[in-house]
C-alpha atoms as a PDB file:
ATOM      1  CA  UNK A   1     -64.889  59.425-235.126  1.00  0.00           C
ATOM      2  CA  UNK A   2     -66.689  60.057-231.907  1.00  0.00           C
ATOM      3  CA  UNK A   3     -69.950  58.488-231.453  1.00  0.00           C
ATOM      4  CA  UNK A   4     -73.700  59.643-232.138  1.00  0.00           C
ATOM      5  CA  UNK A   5     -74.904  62.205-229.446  1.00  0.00           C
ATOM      6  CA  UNK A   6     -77.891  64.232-229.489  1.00  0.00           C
ATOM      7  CA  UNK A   7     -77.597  67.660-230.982  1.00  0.00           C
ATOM      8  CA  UNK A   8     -77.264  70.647-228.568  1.00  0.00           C
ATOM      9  CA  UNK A   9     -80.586  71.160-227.284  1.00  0.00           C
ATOM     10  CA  UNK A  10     -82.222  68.039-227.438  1.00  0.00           C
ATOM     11  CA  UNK A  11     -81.921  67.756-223.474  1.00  0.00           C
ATOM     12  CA  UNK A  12     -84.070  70.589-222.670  1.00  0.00           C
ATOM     13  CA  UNK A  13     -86.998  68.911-225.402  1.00  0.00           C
ATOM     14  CA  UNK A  14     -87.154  65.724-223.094  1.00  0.00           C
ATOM     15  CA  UNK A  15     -87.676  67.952-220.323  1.00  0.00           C
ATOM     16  CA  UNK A  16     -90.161  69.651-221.183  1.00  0.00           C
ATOM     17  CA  UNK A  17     -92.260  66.500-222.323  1.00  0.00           C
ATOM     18  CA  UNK A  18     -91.345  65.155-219.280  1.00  0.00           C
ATOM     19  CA  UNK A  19     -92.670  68.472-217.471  1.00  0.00           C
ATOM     20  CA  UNK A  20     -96.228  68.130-219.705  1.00  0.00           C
ATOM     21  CA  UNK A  21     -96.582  64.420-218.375  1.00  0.00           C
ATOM     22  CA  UNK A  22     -96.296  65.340-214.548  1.00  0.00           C
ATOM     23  CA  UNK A  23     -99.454  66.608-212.438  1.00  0.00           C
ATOM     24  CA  UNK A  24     -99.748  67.329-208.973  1.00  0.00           C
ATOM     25  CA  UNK A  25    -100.417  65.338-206.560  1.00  0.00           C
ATOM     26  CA  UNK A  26    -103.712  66.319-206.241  1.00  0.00           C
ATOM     27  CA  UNK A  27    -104.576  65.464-209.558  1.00  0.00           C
ATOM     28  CA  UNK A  28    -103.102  61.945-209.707  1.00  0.00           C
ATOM     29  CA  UNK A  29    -104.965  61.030-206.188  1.00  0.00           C
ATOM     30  CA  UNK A  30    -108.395  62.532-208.191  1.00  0.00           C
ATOM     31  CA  UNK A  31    -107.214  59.907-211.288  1.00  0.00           C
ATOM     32  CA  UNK A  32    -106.717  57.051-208.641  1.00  0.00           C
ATOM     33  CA  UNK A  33    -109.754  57.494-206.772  1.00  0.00           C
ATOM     34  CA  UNK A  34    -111.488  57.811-209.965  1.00  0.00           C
ATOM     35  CA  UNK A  35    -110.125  54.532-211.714  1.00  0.00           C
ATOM     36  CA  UNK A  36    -110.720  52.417-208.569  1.00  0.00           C
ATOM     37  CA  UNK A  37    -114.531  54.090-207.831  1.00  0.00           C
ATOM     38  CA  UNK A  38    -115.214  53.014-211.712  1.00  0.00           C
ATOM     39  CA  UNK A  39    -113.656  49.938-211.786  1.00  0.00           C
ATOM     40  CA  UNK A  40    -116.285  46.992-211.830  1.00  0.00           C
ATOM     41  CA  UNK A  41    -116.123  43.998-209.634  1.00  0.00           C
ATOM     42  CA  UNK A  42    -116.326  40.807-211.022  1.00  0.00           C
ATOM     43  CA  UNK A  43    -119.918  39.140-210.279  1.00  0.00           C
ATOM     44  CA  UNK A  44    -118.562  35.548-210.003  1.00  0.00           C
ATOM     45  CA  UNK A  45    -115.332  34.887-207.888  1.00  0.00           C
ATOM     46  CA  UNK A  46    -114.315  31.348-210.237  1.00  0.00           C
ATOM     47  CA  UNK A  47    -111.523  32.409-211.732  1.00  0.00           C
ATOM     48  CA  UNK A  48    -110.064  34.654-208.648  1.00  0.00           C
ATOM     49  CA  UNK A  49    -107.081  34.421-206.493  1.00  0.00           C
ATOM     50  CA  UNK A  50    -107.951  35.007-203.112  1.00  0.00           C
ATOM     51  CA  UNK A  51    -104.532  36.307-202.389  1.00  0.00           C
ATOM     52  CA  UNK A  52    -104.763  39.219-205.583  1.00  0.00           C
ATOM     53  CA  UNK A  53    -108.249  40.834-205.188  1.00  0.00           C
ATOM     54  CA  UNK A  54    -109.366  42.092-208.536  1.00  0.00           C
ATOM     55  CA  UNK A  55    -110.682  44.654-207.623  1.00  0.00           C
ATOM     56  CA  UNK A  56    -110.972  48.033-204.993  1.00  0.00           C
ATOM     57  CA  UNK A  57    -113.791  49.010-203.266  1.00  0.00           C
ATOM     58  CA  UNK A  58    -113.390  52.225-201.791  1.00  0.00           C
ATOM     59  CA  UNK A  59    -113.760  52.534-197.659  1.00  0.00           C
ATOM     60  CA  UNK A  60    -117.177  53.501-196.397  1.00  0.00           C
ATOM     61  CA  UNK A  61    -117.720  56.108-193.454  1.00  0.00           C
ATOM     62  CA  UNK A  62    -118.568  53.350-191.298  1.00  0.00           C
ATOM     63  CA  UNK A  63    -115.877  53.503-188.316  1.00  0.00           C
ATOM     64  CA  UNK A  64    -116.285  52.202-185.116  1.00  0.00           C
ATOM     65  CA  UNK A  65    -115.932  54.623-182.211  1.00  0.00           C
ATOM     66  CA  UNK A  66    -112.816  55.092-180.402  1.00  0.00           C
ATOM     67  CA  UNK A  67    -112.491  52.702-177.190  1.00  0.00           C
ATOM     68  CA  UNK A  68    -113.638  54.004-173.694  1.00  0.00           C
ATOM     69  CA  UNK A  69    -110.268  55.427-171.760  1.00  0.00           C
ATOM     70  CA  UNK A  70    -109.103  53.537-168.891  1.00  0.00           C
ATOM     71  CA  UNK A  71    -110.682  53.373-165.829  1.00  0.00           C
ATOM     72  CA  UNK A  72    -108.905  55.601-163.036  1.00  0.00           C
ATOM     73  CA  UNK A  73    -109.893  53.782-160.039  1.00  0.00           C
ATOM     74  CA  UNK A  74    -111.192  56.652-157.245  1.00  0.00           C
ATOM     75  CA  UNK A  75    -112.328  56.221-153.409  1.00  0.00           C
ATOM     76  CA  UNK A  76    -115.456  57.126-154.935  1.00  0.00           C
ATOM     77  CA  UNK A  77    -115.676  54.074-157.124  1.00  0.00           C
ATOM     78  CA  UNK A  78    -114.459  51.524-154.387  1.00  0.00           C
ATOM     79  CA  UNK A  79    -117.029  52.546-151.961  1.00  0.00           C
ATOM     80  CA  UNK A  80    -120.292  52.451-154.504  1.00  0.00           C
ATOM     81  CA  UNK A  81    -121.973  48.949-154.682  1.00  0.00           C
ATOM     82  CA  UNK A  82    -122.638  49.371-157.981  1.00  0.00           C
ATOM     83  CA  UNK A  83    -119.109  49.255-159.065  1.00  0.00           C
ATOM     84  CA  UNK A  84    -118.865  45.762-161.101  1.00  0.00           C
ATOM     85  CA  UNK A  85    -117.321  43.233-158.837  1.00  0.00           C
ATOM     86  CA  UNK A  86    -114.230  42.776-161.360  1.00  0.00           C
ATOM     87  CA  UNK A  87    -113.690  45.925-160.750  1.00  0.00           C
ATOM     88  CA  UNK A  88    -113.420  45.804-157.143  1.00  0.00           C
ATOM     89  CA  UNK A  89    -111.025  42.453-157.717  1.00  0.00           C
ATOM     90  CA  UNK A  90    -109.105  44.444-159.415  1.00  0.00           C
ATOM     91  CA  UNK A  91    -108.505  47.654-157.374  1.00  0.00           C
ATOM     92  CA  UNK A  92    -107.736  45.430-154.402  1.00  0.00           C
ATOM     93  CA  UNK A  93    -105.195  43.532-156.284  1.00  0.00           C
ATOM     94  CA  UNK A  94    -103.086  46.958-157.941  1.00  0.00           C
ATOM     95  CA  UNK A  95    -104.425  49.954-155.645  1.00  0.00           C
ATOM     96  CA  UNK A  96    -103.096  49.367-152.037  1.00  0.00           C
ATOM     97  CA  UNK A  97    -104.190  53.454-151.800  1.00  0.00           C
ATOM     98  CA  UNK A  98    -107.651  52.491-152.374  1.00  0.00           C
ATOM     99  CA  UNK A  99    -108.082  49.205-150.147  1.00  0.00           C
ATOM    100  CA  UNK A 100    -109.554  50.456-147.019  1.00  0.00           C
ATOM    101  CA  UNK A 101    -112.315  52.030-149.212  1.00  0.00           C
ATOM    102  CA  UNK A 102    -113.150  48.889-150.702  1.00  0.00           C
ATOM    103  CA  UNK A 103    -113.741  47.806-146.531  1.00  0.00           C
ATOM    104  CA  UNK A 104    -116.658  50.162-146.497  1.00  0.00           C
ATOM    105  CA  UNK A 105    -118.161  48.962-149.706  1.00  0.00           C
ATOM    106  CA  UNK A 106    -121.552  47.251-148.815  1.00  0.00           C
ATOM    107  CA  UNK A 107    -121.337  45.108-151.839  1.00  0.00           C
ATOM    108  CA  UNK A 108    -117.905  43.673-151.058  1.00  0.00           C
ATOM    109  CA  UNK A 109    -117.739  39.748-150.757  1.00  0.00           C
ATOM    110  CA  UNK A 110    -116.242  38.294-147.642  1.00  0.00           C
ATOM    111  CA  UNK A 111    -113.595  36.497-149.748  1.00  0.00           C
ATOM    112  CA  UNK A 112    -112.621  39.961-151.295  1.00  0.00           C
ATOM    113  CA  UNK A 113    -112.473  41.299-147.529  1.00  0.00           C
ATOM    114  CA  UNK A 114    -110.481  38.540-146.608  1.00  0.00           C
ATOM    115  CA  UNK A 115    -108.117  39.433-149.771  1.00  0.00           C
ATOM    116  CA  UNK A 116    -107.998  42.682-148.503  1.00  0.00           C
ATOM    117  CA  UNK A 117    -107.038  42.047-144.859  1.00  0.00           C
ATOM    118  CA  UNK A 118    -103.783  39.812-146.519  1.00  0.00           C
ATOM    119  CA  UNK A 119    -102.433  42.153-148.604  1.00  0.00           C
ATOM    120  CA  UNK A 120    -102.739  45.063-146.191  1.00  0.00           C
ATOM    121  CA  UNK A 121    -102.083  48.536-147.798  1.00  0.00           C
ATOM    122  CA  UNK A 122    -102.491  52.001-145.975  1.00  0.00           C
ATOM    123  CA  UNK A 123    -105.124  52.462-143.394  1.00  0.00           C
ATOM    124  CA  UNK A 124    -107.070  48.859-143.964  1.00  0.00           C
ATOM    125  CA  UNK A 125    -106.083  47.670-140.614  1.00  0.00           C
ATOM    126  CA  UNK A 126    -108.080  50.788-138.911  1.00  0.00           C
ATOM    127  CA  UNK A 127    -111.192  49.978-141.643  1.00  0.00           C
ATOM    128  CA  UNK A 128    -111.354  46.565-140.945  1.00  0.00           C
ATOM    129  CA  UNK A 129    -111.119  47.162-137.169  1.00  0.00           C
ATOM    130  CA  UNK A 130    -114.080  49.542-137.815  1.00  0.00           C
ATOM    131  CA  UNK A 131    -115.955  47.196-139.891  1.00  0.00           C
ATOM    132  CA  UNK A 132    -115.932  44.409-137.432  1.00  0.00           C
ATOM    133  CA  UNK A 133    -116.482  46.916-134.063  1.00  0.00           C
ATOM    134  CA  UNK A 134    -119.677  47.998-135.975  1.00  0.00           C
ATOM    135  CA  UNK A 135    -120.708  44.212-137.384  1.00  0.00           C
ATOM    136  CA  UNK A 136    -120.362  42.886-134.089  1.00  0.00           C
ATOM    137  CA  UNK A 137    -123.162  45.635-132.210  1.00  0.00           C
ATOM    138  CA  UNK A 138    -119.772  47.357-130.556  1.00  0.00           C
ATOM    139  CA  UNK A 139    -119.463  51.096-131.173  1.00  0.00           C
ATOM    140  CA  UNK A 140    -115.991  51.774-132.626  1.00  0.00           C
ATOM    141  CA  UNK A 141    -113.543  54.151-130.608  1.00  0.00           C
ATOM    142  CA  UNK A 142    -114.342  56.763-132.927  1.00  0.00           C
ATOM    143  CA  UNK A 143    -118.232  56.987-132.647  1.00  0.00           C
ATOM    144  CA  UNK A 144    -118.248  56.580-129.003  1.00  0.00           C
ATOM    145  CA  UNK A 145    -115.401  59.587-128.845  1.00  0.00           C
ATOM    146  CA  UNK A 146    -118.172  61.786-130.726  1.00  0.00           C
ATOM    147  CA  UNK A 147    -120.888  60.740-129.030  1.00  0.00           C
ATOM    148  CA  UNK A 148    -119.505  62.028-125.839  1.00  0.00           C
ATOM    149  CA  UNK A 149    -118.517  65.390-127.375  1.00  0.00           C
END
């Protein structure tokens, strides 16, 4: 005798239960949300595992604001004395480009200029020459070659 199977037709009867007990997506996330909005927290925390919180609280619309982009050091911001010292550290250190602005910064320390005049870069020798023709009373090369013009 062969064994007990399920008449013709019985197949297509789990399927369609099956097909009654399925939603859409949209309607099991409104089911979630709705279960874990309802669900009551437990006033006292005795009895709780701090590892499996009891229950959900749903996130609040309090987010933090997205962080500031990164600073694109300019001329512009090398020469201002109101650029944060830091700042100034730091374009001498990774912008050789922007040292010989920092040389006409008012607001840049002597140990920073001395910093500046080690590591070298594009035109600081010329700025540095210029700073010091000017500090020491001299006229640089350059005004004097406008004045007479």
């Amino acid at each position: 005798m062969r064994g007990r199977r399920p008449g013709h037709g019985a197949h297509r009867r789990q399927s369609r239960v099956r097909d009654r007990r399925r939603s859409t997506s949209a309607e099991r996330m409104a089911r979630l949300m709705t279960a874990i909005t309802s669900r009551a927290c437990p006033s006292t925390g005795d009895d709780l595992n701090p590892d499996e919180p009891d229950c959900f609280e749903p996130m609040t619309d309090d987010r933090t604001p997205p962080p500031e982009p990164p600073l694109v050091p300019t001329a512009l911001m090398a020469t201002d004395p109101a650029t944060d010292p830091s700042i100034l550290w730091t374009i001498a250190r990774e912008e050789p480009r922007l040292r010989r602005w920092l040389v006409a910064n008012p607001a840049a320390s002597p140990a920073l200029l001395e910093t500046i005049s080690q590591l070298g870069g594009p035109g600081v020798r010329r700025a540095l020459e210029v700073l010091l023709d000017e500090g020491s009373g001299n006229q640089s090369s350059l005004s004097s070659s406008t004045a007479k013009a």
